[in-house]
N, C-alpha and C. Protein backbone atom coordinates (compact mmCIF):
# COMPACT_ATOMS: atom_id res chain seq x y z
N UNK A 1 0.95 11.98 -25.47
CA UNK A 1 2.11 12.49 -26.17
C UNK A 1 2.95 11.31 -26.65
N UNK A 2 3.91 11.71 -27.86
CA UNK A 2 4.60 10.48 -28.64
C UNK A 2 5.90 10.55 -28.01
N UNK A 3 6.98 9.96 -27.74
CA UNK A 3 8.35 9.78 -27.57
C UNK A 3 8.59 8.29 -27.83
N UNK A 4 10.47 8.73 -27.67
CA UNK A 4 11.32 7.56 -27.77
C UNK A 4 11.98 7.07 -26.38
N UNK A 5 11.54 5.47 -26.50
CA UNK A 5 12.44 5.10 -25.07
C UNK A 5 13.67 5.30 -25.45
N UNK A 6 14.54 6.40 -23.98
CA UNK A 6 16.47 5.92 -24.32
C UNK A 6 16.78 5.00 -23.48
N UNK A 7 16.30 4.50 -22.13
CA UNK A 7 16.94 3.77 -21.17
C UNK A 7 16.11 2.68 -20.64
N UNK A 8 16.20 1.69 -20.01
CA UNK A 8 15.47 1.47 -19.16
C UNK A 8 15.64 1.27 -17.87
N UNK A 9 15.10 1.31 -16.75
CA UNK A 9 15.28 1.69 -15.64
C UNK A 9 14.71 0.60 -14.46
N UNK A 10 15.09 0.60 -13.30
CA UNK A 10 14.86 -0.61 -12.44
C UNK A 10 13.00 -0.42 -11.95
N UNK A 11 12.32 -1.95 -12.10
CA UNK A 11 10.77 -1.83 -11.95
C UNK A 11 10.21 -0.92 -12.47
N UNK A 12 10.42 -1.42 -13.85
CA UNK A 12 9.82 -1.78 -15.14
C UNK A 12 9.13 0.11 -15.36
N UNK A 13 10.42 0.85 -14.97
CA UNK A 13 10.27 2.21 -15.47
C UNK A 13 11.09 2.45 -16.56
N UNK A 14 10.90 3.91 -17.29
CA UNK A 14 11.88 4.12 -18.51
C UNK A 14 12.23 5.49 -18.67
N UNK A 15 13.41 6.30 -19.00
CA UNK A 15 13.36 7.29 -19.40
C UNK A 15 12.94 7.52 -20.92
N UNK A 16 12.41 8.28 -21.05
CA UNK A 16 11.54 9.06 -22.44
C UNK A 16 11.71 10.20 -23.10
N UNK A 17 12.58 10.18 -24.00
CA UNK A 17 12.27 11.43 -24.53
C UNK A 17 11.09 11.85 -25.43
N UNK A 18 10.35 12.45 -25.08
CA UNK A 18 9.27 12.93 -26.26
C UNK A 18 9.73 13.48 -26.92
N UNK A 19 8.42 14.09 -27.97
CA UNK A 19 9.11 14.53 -29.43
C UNK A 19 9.01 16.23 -29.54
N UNK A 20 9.17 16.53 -28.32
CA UNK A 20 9.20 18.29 -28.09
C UNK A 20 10.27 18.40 -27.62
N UNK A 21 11.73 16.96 -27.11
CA UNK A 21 12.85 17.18 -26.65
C UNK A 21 13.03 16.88 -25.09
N UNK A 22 11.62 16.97 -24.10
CA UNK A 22 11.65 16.97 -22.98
C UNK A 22 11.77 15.42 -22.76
N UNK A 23 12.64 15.08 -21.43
CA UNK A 23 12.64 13.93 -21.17
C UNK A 23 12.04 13.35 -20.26
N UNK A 24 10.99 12.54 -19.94
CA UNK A 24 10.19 11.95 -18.48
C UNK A 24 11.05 10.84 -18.14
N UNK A 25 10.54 10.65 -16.50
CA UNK A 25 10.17 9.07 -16.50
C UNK A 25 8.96 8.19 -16.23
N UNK A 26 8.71 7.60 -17.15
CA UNK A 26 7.69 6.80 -17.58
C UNK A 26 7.53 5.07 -16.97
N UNK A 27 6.41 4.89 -16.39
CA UNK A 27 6.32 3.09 -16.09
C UNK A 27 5.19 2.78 -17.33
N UNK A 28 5.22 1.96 -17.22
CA UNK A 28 4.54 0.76 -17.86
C UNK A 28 2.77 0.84 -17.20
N UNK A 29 2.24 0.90 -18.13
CA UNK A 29 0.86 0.56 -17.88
C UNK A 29 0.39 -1.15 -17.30
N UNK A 30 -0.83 -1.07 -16.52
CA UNK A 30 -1.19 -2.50 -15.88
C UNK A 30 -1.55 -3.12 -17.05
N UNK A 31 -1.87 -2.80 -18.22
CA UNK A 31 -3.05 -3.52 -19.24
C UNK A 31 -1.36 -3.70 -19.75
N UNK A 32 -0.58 -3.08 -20.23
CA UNK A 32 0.80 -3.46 -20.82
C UNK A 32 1.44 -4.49 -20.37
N UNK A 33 1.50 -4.62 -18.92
CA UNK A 33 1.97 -5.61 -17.89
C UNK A 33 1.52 -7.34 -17.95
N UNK A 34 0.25 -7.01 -17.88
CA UNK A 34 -0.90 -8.28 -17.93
C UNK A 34 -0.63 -8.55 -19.31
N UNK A 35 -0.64 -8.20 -20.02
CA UNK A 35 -0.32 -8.66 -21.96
C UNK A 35 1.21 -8.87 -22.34
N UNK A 36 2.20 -8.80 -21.04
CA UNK A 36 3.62 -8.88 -21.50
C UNK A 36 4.16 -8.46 -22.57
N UNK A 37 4.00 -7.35 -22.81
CA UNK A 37 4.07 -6.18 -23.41
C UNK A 37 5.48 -5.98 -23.33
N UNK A 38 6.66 -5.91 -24.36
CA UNK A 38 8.10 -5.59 -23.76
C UNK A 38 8.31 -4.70 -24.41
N UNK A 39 9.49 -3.94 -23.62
CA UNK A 39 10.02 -1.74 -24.18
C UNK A 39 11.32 -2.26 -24.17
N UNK A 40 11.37 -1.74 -25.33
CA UNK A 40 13.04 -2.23 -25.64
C UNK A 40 13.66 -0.30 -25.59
N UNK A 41 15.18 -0.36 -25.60
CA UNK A 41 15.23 1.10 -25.59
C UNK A 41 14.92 1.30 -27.24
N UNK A 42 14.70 2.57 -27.84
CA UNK A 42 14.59 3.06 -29.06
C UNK A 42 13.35 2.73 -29.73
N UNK A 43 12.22 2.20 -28.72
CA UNK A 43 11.04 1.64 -29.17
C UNK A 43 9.92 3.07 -29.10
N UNK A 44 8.73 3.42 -29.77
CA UNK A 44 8.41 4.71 -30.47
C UNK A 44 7.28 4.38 -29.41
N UNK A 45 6.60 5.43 -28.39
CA UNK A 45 5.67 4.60 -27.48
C UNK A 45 4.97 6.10 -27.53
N UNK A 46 3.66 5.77 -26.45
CA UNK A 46 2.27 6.39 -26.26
C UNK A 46 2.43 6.57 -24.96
N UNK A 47 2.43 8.23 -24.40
CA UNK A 47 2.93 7.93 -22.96
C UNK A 47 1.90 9.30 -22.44
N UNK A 48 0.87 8.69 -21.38
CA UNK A 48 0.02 9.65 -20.77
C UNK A 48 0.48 10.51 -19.38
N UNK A 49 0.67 12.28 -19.58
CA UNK A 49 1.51 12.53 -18.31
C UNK A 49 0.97 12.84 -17.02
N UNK A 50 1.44 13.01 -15.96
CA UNK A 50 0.27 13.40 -14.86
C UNK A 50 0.20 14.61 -14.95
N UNK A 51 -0.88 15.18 -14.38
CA UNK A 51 -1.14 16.37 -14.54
C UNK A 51 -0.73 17.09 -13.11
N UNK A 52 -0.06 16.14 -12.13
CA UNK A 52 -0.05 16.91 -11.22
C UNK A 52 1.89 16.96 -10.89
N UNK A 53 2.66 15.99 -12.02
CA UNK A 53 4.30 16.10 -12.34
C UNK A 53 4.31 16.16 -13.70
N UNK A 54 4.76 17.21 -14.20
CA UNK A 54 5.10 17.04 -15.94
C UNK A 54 6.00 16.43 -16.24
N UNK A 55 7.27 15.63 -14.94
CA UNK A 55 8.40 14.73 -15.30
C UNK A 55 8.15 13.51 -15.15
N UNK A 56 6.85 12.74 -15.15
CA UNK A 56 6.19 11.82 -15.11
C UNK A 56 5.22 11.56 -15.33
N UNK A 57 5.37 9.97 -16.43
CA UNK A 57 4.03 9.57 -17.10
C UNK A 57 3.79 8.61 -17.27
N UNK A 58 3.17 7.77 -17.79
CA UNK A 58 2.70 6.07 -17.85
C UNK A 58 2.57 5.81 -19.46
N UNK A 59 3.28 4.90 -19.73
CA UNK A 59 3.35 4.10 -21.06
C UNK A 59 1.97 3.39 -21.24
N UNK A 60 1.54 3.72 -22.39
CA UNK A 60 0.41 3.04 -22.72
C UNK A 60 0.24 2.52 -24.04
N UNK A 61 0.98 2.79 -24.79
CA UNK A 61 1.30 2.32 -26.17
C UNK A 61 2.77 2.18 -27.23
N UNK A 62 2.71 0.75 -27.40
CA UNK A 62 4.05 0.90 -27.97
C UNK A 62 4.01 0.61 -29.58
N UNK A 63 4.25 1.47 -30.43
CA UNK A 63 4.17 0.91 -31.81
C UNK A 63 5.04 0.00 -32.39
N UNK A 64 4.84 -0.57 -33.04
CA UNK A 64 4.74 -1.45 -33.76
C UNK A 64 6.03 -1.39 -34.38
């Protein structure tokens, strides 16, 4: 799913709003981490959710 970072949050988590309105909180992927990868707030990202919390998910892509 697509959203926008609004916040960022302590160890390297973020709140998210996606683009259906709902808001998660989201960390940072290991492959994001290892590539120093930085989330600024208002940055347009790729965020995979768990299937077992729908208020939490993992950043995996940040566009450009």
């Amino acid at each position: 799913m697509e959203g926008k970072v609004i916040e960022p949050l302590p160890n390297a988590m973020f709140r998210v709003e996606l683009d259906n309105g709902h808001k998660i909180l989201a960390h940072v992927s290991g492959k994001m981490r290892m590539h120093f990868i930085r989330i600024l707030p208002g940055d347009k990202v790729t965020v995979e959710l768990s299937p077992y919390d729908l208020t939490r998910g993992r950043i995996v892509y940040r566009y450009k």
